[in-house]
Protein backbone atom coordinates (compact mmCIF):
# COMPACT_ATOMS: atom_id res chain seq x y z
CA UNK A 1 -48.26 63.11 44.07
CA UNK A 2 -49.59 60.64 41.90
CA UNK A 3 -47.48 57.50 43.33
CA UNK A 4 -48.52 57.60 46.93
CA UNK A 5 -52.56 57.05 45.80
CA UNK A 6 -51.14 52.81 45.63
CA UNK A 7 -49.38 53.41 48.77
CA UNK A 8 -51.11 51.90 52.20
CA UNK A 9 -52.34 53.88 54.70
CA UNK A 10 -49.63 54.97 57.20
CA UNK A 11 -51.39 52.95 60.41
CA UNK A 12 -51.06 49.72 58.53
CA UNK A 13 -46.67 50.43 59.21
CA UNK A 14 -47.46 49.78 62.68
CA UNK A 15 -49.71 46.61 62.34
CA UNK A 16 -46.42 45.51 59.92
CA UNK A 17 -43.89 46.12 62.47
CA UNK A 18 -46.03 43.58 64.85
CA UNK A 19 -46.56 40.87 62.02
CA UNK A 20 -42.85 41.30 61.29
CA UNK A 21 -42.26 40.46 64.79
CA UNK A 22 -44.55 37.12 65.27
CA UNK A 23 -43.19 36.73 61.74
CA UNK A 24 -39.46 36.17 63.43
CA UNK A 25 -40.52 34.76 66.86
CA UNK A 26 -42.22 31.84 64.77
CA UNK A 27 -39.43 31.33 62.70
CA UNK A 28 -36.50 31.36 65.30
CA UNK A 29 -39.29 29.07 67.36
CA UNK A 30 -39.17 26.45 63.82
CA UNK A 31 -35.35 27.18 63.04
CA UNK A 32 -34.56 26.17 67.34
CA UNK A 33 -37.26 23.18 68.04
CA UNK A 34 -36.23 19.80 66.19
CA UNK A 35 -38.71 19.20 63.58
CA UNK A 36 -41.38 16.40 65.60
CA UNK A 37 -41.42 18.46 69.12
CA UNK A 38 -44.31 19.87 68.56
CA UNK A 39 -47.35 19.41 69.68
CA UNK A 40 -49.17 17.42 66.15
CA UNK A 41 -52.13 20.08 66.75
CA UNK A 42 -50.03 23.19 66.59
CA UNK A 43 -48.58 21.92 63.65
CA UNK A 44 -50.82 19.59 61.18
CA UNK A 45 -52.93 22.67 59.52
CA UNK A 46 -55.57 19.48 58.25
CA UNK A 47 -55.72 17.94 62.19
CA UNK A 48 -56.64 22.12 63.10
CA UNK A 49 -59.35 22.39 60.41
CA UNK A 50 -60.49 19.05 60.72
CA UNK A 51 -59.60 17.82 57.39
CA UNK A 52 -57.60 14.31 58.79
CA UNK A 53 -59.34 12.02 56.50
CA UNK A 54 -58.33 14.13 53.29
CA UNK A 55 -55.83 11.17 51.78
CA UNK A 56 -52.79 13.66 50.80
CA UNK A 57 -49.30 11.76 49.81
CA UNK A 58 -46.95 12.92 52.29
CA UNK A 59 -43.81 14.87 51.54
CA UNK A 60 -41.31 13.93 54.06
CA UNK A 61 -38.02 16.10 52.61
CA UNK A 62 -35.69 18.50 54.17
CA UNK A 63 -37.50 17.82 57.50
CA UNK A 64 -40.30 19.10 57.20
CA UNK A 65 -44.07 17.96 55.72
CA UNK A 66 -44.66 20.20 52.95
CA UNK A 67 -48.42 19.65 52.76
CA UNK A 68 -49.55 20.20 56.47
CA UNK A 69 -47.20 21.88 58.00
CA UNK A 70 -49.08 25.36 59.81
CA UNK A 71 -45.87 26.72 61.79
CA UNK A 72 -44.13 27.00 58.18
CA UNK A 73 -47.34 28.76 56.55
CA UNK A 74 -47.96 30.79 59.46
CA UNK A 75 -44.75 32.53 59.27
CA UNK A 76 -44.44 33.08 55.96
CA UNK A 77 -47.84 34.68 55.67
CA UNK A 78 -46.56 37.19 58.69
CA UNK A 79 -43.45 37.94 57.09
CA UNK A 80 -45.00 38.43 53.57
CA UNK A 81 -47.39 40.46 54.86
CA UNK A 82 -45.94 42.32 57.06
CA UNK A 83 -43.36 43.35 55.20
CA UNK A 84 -45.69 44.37 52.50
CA UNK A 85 -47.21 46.74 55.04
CA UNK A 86 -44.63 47.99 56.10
CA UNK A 87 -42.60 48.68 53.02
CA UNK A 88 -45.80 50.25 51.22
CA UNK A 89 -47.17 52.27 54.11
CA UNK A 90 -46.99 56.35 53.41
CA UNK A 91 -44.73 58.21 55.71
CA UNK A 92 -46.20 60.62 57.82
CA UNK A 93 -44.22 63.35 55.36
CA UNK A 94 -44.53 61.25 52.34
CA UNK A 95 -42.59 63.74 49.43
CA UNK A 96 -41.37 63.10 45.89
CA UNK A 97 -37.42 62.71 47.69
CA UNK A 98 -38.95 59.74 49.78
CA UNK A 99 -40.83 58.22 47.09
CA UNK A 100 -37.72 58.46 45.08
CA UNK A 101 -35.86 56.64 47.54
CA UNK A 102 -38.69 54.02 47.92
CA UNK A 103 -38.31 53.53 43.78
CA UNK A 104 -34.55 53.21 44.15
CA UNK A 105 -34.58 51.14 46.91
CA UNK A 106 -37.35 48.53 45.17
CA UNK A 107 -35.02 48.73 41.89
CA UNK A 108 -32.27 47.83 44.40
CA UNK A 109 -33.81 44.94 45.57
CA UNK A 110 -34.27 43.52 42.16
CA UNK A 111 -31.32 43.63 41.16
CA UNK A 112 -29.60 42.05 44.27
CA UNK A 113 -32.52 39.21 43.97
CA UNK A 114 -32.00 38.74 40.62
CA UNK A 115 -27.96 37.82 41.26
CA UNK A 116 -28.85 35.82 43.98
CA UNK A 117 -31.61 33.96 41.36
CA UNK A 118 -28.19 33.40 38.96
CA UNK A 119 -25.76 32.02 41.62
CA UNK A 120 -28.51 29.59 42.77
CA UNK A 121 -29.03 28.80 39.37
CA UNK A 122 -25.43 27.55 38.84
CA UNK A 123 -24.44 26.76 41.87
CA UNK A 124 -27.23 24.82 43.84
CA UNK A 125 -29.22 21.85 42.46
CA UNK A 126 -31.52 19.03 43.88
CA UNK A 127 -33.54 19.53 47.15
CA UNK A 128 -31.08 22.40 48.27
CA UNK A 129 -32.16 24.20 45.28
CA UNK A 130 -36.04 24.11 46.79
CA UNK A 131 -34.49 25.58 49.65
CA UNK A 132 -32.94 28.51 48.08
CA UNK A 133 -36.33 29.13 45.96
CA UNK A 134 -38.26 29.00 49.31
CA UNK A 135 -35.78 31.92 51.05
CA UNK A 136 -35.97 33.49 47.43
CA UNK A 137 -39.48 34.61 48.19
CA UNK A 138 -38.39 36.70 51.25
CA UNK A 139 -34.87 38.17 49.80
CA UNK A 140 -36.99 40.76 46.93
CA UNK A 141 -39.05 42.17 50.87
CA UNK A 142 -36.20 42.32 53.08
CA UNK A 143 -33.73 43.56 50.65
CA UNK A 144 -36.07 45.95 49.89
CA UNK A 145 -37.06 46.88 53.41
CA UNK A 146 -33.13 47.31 54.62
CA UNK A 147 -32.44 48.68 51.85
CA UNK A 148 -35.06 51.47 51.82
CA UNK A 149 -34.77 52.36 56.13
CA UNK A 150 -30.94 52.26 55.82
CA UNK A 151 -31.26 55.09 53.01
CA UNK A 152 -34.08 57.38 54.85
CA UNK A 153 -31.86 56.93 58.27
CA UNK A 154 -28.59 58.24 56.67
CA UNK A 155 -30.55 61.03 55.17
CA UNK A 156 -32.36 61.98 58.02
CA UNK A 157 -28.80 62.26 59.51
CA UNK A 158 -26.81 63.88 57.13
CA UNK A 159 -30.22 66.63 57.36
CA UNK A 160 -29.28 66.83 61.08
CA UNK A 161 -25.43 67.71 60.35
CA UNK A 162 -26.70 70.42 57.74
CA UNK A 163 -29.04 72.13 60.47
């Protein structure tokens, strides 16, 4: 099988399933806390790295600072990431009928994040619209991902009912 030689190791679906998991636990932690309760050092990525005197024009929109803000970078790098591993890792019985489903799935994806590209194009302007582009980057992974698992479970099960 020439397509699983790009595919990840199948370990790294574990490591993904963790990352996906900090990935959402830092996210409901950013969607819950009012932007301002936390701690300045948890969140100010130049205060962490020691980079404070770096003059950068701050972006105060949509509450949040777009330049410093870790919490924000942090979970989008665990999401991305881990999605990516997970997603892309071989199955431990990686065959042609799962790699088929993986294609479908991906091609899936596409098309449901290109639609989604369309209706924000018409519908949604201004700052909103930076919003939309920003959950835009996830839709294509977690599309794909739901997509993909909800496809291998029902044909796992419709193998049990044949047995």
């Amino acid at each position: 099988m020439k397509s699983t030689k790009l595919l990840l190791p199948t370990g790294f679906k574990t490591l993904g399933w963790w990352m996906l998991a900090a990935g959402a636990a830092l996210f409901l932690v950013y969607s819950v806390v009012p932007y301002g309760y936390l701690p300045a050092c948890w969140n100010d990525f130049r205060a962490l790295f020691g980079l404070e005197r770096l003059s950068i024009q701050e972006n105060h929109f949509s509450g949040f600072d777009a330049e410093s803000d870790l919490v924000l970078t942090l979970t989008g790098l665990l999401l991305v990431v881990g999605g990516v591993f997970v997603g892309f890792s071989r199955m431990r019985d990686e065959d042609e009928f799962i790699g088929q489903m993986r294609y479908e799935s991906l091609v899936v994806a596409l098309y449901v994040n290109s639609g989604l590209m369309v209706l924000a194009l018409v519908f949604v302007w201004g700052v909103d619209f930076l919003k939309v582009m920003m959950y835009n980057v996830f839709s294509t992974l977690v599309v794909f991902l739901l997509c993909f698992y909800f496809r291998l479970f029902v044909a796992k099960r419709r193998l049990g009912h044949e047995e």
